[in-house]
N, C-alpha and C. Protein backbone atom coordinates (compact mmCIF):
# COMPACT_ATOMS: atom_id res chain seq x y z
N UNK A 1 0.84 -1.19 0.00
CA UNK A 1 0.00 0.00 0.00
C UNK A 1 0.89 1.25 0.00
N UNK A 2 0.57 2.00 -0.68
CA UNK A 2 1.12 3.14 -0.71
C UNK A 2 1.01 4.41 0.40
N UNK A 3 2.23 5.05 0.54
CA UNK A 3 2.16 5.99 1.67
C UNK A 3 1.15 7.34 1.52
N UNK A 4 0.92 7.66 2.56
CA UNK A 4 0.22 8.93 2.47
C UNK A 4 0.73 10.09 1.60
N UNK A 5 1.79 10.04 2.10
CA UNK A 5 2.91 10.97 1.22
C UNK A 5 2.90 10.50 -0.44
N UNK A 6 3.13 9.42 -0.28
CA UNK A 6 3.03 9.00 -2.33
C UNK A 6 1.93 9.65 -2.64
N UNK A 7 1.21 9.02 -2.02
CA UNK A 7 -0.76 9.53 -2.41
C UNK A 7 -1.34 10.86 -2.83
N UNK A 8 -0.29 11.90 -1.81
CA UNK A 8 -0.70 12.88 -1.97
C UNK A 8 0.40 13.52 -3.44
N UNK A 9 1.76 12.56 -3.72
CA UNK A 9 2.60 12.96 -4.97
C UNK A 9 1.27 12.40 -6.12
N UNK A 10 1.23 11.77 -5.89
CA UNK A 10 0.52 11.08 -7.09
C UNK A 10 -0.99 11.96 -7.54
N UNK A 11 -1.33 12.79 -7.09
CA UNK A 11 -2.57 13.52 -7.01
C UNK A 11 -1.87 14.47 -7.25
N UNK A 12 -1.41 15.20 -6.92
CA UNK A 12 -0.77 16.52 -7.36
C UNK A 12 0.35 16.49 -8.65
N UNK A 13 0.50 14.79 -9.04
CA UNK A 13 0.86 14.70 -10.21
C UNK A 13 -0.13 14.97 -11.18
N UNK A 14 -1.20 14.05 -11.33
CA UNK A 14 -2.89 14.22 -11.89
C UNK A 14 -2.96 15.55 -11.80
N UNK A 15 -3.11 16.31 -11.27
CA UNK A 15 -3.94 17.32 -10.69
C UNK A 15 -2.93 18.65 -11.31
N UNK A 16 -1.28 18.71 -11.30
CA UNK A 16 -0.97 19.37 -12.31
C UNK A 16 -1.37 18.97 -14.19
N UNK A 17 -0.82 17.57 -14.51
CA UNK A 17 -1.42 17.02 -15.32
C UNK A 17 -2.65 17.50 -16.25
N UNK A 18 -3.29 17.70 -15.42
CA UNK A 18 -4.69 18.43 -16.04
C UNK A 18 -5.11 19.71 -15.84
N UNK A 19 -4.85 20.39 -14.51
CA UNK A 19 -4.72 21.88 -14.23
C UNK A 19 -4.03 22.84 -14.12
N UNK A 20 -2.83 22.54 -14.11
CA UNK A 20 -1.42 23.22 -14.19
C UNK A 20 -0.89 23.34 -12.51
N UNK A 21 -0.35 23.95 -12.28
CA UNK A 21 0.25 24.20 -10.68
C UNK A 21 -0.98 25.59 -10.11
N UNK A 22 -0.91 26.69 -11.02
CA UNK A 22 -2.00 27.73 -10.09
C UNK A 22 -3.76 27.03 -10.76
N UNK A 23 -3.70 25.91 -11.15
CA UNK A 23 -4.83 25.36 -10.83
C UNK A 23 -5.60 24.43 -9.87
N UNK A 24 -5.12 24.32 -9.05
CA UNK A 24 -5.51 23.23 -7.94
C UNK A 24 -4.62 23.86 -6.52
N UNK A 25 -5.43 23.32 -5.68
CA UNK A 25 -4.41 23.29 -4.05
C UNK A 25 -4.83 22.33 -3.06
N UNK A 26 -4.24 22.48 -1.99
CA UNK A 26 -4.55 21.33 -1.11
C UNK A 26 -5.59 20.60 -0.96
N UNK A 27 -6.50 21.92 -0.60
CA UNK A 27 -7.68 20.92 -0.52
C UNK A 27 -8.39 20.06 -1.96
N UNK A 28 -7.84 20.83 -2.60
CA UNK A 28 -8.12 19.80 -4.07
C UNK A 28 -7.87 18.21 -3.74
N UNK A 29 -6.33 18.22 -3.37
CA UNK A 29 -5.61 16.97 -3.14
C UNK A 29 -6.43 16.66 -1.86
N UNK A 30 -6.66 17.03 -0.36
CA UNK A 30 -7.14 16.46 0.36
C UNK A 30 -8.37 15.89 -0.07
N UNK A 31 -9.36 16.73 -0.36
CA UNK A 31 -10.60 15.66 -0.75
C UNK A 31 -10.72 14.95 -1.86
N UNK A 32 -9.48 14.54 -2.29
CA UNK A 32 -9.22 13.03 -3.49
C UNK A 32 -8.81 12.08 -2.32
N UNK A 33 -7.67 12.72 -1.94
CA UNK A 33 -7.11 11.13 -0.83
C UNK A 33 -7.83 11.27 0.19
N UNK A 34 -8.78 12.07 0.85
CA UNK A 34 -9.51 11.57 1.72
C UNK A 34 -9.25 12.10 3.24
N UNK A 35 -8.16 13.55 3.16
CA UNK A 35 -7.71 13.90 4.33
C UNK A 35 -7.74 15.47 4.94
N UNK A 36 -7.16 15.06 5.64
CA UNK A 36 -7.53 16.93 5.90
C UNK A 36 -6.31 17.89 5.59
N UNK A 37 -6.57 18.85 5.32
CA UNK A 37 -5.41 19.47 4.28
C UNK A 37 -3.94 20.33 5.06
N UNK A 38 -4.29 20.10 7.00
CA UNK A 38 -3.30 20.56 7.76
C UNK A 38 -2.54 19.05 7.10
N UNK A 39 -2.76 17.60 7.26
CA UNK A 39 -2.04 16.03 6.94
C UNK A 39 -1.04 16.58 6.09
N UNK A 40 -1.63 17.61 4.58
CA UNK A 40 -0.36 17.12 4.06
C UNK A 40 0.62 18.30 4.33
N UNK A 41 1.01 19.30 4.82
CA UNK A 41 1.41 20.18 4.95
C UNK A 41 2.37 19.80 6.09
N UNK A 42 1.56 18.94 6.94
CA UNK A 42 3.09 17.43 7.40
C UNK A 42 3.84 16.90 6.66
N UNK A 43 3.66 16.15 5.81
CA UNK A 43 4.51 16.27 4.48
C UNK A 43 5.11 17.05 3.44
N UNK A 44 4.48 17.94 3.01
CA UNK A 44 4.68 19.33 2.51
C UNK A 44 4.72 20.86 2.77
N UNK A 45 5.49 21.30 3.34
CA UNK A 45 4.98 22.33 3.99
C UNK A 45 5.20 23.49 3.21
N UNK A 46 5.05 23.60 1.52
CA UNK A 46 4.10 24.43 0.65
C UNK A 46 3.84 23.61 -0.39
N UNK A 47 2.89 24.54 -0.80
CA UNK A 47 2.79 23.99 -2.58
C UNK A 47 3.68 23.89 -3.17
N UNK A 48 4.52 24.74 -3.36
CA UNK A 48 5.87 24.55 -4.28
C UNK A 48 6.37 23.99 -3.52
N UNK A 49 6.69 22.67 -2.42
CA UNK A 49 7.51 21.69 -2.01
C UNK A 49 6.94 20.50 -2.72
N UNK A 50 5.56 20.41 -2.70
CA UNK A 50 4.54 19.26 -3.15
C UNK A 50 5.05 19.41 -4.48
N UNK A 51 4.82 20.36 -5.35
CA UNK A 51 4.83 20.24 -6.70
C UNK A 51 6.53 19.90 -7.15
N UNK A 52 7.39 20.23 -6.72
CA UNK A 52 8.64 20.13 -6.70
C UNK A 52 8.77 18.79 -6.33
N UNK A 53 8.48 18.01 -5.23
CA UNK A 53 8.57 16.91 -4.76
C UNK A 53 7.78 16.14 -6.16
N UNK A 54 6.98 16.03 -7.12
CA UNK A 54 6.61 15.91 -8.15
C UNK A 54 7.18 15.82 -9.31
N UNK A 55 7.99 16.89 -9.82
CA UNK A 55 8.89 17.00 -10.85
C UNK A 55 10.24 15.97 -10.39
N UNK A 56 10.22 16.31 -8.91
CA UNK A 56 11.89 15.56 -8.67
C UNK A 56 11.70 13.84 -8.90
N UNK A 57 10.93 13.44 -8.45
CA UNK A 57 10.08 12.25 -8.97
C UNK A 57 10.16 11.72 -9.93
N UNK A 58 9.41 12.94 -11.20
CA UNK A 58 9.46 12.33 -12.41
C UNK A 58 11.16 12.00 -12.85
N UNK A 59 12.04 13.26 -12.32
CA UNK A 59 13.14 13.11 -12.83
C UNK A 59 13.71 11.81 -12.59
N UNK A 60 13.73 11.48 -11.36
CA UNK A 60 14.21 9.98 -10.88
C UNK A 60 13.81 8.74 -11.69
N UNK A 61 12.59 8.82 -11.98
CA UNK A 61 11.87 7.70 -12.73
C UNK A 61 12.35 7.88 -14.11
N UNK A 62 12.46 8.97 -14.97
CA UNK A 62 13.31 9.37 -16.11
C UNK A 62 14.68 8.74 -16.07
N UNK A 63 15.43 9.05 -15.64
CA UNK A 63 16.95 8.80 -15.35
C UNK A 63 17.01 7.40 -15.19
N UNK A 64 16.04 6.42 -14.30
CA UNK A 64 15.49 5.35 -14.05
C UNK A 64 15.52 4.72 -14.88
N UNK A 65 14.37 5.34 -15.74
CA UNK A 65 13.90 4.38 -17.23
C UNK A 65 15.03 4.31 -18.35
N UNK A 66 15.90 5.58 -17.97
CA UNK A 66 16.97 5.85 -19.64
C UNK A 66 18.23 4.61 -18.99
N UNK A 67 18.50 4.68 -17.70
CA UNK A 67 19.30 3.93 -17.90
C UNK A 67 19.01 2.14 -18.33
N UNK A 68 17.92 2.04 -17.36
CA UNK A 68 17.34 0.25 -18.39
C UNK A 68 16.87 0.28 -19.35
N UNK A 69 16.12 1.56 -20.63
CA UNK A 69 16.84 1.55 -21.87
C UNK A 69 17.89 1.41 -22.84
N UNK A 70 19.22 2.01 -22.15
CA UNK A 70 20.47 2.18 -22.60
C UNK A 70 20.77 0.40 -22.12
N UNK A 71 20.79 0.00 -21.51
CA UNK A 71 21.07 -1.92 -21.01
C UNK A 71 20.15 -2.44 -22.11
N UNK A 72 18.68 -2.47 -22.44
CA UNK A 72 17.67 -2.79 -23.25
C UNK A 72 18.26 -3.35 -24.74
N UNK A 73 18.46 -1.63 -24.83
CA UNK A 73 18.91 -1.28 -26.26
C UNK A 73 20.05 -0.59 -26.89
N UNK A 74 21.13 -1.26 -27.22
CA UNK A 74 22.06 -0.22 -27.24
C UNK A 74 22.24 0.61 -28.50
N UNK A 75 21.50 0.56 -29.45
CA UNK A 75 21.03 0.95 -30.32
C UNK A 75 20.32 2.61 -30.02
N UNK A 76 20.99 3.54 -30.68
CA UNK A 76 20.56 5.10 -30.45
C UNK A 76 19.10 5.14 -31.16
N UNK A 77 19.17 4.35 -32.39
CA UNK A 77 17.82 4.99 -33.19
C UNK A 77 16.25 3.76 -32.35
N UNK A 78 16.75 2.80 -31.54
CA UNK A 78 15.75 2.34 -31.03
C UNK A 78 15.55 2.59 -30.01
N UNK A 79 16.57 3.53 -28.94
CA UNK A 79 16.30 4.40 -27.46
C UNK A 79 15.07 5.59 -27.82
N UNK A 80 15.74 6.06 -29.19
CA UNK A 80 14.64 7.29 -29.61
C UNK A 80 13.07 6.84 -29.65
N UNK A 81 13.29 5.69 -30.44
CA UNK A 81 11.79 5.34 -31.01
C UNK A 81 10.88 4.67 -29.55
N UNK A 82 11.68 4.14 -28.41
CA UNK A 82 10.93 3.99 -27.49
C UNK A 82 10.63 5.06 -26.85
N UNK A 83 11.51 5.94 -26.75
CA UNK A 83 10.87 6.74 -25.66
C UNK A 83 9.62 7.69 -26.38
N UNK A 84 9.87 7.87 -27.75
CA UNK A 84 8.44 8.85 -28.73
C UNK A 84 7.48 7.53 -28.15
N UNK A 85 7.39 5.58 -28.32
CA UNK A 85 6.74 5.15 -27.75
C UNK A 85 6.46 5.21 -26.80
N UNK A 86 6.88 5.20 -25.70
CA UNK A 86 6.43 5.63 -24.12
C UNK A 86 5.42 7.21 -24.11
N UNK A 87 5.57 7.72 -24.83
CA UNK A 87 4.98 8.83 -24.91
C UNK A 87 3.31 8.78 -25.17
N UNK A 88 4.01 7.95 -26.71
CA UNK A 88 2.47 8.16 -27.39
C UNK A 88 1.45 6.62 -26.21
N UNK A 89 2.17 5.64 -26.03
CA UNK A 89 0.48 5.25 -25.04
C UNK A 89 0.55 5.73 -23.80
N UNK A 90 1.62 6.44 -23.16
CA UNK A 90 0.56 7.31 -22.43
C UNK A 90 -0.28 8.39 -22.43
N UNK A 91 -0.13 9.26 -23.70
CA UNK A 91 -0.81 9.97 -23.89
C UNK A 91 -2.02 8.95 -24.56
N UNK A 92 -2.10 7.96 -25.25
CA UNK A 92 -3.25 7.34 -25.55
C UNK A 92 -4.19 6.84 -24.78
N UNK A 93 -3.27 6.04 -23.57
CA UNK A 93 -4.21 5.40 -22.53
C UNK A 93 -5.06 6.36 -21.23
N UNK A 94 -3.97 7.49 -21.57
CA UNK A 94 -4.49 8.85 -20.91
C UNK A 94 -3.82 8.35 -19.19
N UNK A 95 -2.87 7.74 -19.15
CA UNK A 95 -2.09 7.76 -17.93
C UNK A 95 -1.03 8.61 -17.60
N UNK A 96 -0.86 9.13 -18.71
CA UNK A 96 0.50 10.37 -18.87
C UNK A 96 -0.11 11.72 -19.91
N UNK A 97 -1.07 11.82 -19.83
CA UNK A 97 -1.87 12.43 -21.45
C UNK A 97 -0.34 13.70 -21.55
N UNK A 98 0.00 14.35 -20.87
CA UNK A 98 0.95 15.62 -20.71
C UNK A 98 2.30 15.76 -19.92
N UNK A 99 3.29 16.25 -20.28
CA UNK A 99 4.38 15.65 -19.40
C UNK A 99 4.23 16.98 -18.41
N UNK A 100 4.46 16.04 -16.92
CA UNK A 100 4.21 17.37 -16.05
C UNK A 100 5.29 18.70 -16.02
N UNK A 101 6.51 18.21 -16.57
CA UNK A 101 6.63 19.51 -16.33
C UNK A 101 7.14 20.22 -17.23
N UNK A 102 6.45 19.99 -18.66
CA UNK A 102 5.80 20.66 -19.86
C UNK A 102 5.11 21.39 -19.26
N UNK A 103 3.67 20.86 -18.49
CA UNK A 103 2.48 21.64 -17.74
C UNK A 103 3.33 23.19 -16.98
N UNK A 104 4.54 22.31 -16.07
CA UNK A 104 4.75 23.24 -15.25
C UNK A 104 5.76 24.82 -15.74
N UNK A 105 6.22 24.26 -17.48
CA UNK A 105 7.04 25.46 -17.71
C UNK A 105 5.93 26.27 -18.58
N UNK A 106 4.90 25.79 -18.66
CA UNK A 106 3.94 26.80 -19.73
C UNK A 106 3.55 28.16 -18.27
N UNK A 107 3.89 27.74 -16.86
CA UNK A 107 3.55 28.39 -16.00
C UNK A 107 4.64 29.01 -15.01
N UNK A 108 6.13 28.56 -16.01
CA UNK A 108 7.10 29.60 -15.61
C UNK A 108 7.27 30.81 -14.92
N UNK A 109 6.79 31.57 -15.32
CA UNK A 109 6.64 32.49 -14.84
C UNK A 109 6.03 33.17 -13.67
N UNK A 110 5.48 32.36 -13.48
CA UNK A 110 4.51 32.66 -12.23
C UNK A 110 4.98 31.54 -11.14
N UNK A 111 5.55 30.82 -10.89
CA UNK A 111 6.22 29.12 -10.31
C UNK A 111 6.91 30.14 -9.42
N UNK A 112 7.50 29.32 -8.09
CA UNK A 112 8.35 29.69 -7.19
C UNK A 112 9.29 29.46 -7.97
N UNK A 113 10.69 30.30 -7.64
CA UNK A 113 12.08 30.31 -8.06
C UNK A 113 12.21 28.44 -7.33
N UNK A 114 12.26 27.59 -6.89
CA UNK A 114 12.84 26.59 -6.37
C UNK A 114 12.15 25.55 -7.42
N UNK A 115 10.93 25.60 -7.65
CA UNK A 115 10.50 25.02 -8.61
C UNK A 115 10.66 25.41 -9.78
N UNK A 116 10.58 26.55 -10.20
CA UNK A 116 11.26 26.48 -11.41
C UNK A 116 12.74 26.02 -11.95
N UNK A 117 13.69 25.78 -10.97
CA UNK A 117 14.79 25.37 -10.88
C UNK A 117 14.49 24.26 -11.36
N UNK A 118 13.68 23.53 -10.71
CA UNK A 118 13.91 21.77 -10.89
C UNK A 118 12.94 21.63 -12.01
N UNK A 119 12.17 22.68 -12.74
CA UNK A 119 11.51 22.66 -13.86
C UNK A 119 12.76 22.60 -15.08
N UNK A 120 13.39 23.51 -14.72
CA UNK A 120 14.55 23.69 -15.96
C UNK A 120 15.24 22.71 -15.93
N UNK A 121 15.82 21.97 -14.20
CA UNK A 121 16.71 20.92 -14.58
C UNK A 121 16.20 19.83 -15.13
N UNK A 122 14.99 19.54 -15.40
CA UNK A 122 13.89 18.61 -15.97
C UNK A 122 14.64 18.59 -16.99
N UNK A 123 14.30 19.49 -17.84
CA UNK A 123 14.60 20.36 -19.64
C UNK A 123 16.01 19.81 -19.86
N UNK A 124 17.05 20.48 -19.09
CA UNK A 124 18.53 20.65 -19.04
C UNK A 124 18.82 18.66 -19.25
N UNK A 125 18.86 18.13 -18.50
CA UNK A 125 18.91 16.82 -18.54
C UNK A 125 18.24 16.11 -19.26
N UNK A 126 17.36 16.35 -19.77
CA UNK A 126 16.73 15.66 -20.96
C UNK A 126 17.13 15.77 -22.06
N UNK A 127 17.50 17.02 -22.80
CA UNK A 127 18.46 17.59 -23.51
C UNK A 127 19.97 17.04 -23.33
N UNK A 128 20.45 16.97 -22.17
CA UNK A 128 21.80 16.47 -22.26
C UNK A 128 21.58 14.79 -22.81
N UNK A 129 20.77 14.36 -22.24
CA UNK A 129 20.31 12.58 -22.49
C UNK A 129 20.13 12.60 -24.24
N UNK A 130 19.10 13.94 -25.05
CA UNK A 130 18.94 12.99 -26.42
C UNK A 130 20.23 13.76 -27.03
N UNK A 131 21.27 14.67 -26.58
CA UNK A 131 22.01 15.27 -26.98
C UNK A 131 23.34 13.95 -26.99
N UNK A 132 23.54 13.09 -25.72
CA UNK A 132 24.14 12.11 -26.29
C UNK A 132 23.60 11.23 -26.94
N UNK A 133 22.37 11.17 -26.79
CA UNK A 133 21.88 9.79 -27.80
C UNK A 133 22.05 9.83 -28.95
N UNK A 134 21.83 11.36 -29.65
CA UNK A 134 21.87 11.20 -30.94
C UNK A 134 23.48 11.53 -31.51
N UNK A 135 24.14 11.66 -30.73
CA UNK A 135 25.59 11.37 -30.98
C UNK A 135 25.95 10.34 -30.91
N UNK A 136 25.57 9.16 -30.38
CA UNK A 136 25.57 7.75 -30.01
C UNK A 136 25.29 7.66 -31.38
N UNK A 137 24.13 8.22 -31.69
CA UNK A 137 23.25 7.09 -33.07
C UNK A 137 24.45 7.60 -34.48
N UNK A 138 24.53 8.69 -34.09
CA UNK A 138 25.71 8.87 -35.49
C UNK A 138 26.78 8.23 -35.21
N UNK A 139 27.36 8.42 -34.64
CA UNK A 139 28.66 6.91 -33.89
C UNK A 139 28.11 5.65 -34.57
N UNK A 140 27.10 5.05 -34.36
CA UNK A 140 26.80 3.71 -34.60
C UNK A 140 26.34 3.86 -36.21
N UNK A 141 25.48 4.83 -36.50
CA UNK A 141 25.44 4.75 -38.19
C UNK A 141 24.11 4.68 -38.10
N UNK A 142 23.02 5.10 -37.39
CA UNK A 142 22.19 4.93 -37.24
C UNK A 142 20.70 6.23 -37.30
N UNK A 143 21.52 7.04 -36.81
CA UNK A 143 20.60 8.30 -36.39
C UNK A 143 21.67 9.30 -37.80
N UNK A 144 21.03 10.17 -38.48
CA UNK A 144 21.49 11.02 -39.68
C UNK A 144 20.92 12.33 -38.93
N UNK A 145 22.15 13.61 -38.64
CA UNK A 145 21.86 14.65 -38.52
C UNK A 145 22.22 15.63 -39.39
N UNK A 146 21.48 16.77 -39.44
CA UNK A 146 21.62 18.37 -39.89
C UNK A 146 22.44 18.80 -39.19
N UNK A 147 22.39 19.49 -38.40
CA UNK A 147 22.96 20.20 -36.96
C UNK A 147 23.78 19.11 -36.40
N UNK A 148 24.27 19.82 -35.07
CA UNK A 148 24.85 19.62 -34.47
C UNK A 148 23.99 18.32 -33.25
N UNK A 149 24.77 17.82 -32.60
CA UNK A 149 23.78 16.90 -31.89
C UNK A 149 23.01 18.08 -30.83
N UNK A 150 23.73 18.49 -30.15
CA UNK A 150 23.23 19.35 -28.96
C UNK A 150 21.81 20.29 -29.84
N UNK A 151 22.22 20.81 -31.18
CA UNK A 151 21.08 21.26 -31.76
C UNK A 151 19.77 20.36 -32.43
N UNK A 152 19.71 19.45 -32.92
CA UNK A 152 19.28 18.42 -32.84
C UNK A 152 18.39 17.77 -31.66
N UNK A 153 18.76 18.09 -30.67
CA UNK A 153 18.18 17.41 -29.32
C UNK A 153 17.45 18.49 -28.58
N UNK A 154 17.58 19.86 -28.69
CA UNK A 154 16.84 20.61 -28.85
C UNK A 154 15.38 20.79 -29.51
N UNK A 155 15.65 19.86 -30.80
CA UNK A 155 14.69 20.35 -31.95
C UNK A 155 13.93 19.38 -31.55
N UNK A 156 14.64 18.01 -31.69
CA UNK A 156 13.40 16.26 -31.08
C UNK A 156 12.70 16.69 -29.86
N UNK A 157 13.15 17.57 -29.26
CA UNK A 157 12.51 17.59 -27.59
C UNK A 157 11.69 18.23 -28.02
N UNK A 158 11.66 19.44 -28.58
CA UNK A 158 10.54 20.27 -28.75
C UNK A 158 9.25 20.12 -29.64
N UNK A 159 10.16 18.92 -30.88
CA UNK A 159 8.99 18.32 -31.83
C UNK A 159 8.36 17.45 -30.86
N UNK A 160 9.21 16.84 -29.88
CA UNK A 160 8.09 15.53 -28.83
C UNK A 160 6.92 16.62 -28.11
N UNK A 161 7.51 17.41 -27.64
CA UNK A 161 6.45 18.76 -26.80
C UNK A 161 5.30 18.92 -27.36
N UNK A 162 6.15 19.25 -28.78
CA UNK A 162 5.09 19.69 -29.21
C UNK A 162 3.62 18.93 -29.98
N UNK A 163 4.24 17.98 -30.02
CA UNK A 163 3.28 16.82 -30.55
C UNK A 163 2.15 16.14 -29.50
N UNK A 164 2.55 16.20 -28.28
CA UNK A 164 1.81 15.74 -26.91
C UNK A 164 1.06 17.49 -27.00
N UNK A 165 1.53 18.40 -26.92
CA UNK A 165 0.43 19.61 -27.02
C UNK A 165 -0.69 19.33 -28.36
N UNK A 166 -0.24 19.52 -29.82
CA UNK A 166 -0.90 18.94 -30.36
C UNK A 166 -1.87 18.20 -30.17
N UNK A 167 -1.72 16.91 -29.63
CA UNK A 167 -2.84 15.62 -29.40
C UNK A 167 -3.51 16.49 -28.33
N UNK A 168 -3.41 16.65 -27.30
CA UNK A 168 -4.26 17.45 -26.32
C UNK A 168 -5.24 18.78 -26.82
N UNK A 169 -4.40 19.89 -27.66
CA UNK A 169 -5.60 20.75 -28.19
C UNK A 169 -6.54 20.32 -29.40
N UNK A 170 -6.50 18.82 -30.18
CA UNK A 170 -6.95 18.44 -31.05
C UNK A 170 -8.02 17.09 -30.15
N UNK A 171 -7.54 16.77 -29.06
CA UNK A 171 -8.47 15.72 -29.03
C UNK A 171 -8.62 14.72 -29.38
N UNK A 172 -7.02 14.18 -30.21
CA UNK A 172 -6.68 13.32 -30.73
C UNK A 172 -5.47 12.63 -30.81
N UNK A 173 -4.98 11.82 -29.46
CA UNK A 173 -4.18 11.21 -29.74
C UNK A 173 -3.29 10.49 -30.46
N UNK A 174 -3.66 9.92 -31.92
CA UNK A 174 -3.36 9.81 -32.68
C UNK A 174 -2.18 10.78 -33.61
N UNK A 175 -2.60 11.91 -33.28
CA UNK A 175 -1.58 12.97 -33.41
C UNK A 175 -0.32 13.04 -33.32
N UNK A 176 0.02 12.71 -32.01
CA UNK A 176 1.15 12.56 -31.25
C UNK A 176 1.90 11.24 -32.41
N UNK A 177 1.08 10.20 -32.64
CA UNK A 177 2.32 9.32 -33.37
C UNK A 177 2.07 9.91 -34.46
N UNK A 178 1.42 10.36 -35.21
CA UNK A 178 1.77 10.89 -36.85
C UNK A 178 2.71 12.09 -36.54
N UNK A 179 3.10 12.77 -35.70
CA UNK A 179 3.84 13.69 -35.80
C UNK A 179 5.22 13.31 -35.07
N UNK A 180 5.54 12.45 -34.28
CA UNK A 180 6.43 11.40 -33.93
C UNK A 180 7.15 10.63 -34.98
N UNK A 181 5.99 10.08 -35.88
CA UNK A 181 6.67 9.31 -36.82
C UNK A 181 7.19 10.04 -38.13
N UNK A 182 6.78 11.32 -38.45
CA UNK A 182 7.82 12.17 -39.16
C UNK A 182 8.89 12.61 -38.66
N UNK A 183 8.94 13.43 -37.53
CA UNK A 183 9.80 13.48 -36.88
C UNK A 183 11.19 12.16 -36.98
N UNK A 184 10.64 11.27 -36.57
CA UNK A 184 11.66 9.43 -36.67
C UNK A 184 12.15 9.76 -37.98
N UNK A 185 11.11 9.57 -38.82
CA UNK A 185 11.89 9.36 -40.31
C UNK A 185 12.48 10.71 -40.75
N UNK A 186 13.09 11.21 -40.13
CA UNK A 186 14.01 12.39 -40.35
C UNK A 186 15.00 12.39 -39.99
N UNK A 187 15.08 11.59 -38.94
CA UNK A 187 16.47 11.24 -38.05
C UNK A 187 17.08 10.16 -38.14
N UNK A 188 16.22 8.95 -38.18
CA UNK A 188 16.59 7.30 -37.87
C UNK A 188 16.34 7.16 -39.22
N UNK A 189 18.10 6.44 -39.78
CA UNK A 189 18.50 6.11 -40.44
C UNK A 189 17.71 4.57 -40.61
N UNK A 190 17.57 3.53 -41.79
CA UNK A 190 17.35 2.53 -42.42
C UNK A 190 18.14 1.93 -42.57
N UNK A 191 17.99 0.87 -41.91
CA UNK A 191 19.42 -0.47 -42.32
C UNK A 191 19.05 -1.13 -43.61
C-alpha cells in the first residue's frame, strides 16, 4: 500500500497534469485522498515543495527508465523510437496524457524560483540525455543529422512537446504518433 505521502505525490501529479500548478491546491488533493489538508502540509509544507517533490520524482523515474533503456537497447535509433513510444500510449491510454513539467514550464513564470529550478533541470537533462543519444546514433550509423547533436536534441525535444500539445488541443491522440513518426523518419537512419 502506498504511503500517504506517495498519495498525496501522485494527485498533485494528476492534478498538475490536467490543471497546471495555479490550478488546484490542497484541498483539491485532500478531498481526493480523503484527508484533511493541515495532513499534508506534514509532508509538505508548501505547494511549491509538493509540486517540486513531483517534478523531482518524475526526474528519478526518467533517469530510471533511460538507464534500463540504454542496457535494453544499445542501439541510439531504437532508445529514440521507445521513448516517442512511451509517450504516445501514455498519452493514448491517458495515464501520462501531458508531461508534467511541460504543464509546469507553460507556467514559468509565475512558479516559485525553487520550482522552477527543478523545472529547468527537468529540460537541461533531458536535452543532455537525447544530446548524447543522438551522438551515439551517429557513432553507430544509425541516427542522420543536420545540426549539431546538442542542436538536434533541442529540436526532437521540442517536436516531442510539441506533438503531446498537439494531441491534447486536437483531441486526438493519434496525433502525437503521426507527428512522432515524421519526426523518426528524419532522423533514424534505415538499415
Amino acid at each position: 500500500m502506498r504511503s500517504t505521502a506517495e498519495r498525496i505525490v501522485d494527485e498533485a501529479r494528476r492534478l498538475i497534469m490536467t490543471r497546471g500548478y495555479n490550478g488546484f491546491s490542497y484541498a483539491d488533493v485532500a478531498e481526493v485522498i480523503g484527508i484533511r489538508k493541515a495532513s499534508i502540509h506534514h509532508h509538505f509544507a508548501s505547494k511549491s515543495d509538493l509540486a517540486k517533490a513531483v517534478v523531482d520524482q518524475s526526474r528519478a523515474v526518467i533517469r530510471a527508465q533511460v538507464e534500463h533503456l540504454a542496457e535494453a537497447e544499445p542501439e541510439a535509433s531504437a532508445q529514440l523510437r521507445a521513448y516517442a513510444t512511451y509517450w504516445e500510449h501514455c498519452i493514448a491510454d491517458n495515464t501520462a496524457p501531458f508531461c508534467v513539467a511541460a504543464m509546469l514550464a507553460a507556467e514559468l513564470p509565475s512558479l516559485p524560483a525553487d520550482l522552477a529550478a527543478s523545472v529547468r533541470l527537468h529540460f537541461a537533462e533531458l536535452v543532455g540525455w537525447l544530446t548524447q543519444l543522438l551522438a551515439l546514433g551517429v557513432r553507430q550509423g544509425s541516427v542522420s543529422l543536420v545540426r549539431s547533436p546538442a542542436e538536434e536534441a533541442d529540436a526532437f525535444m521540442s517536436a516531442i512537446y510539441g506533438a503531446m500539445l498537439s494531441a491534447r488541443a486536437f483531441g486526438e491522440p493519434e496525433r502525437f504518433t503521426a507527428i512522432t513518426e515524421t519526426l523518426l523518419s528524419r532522423v533514424v537512419r534505415l538499415h
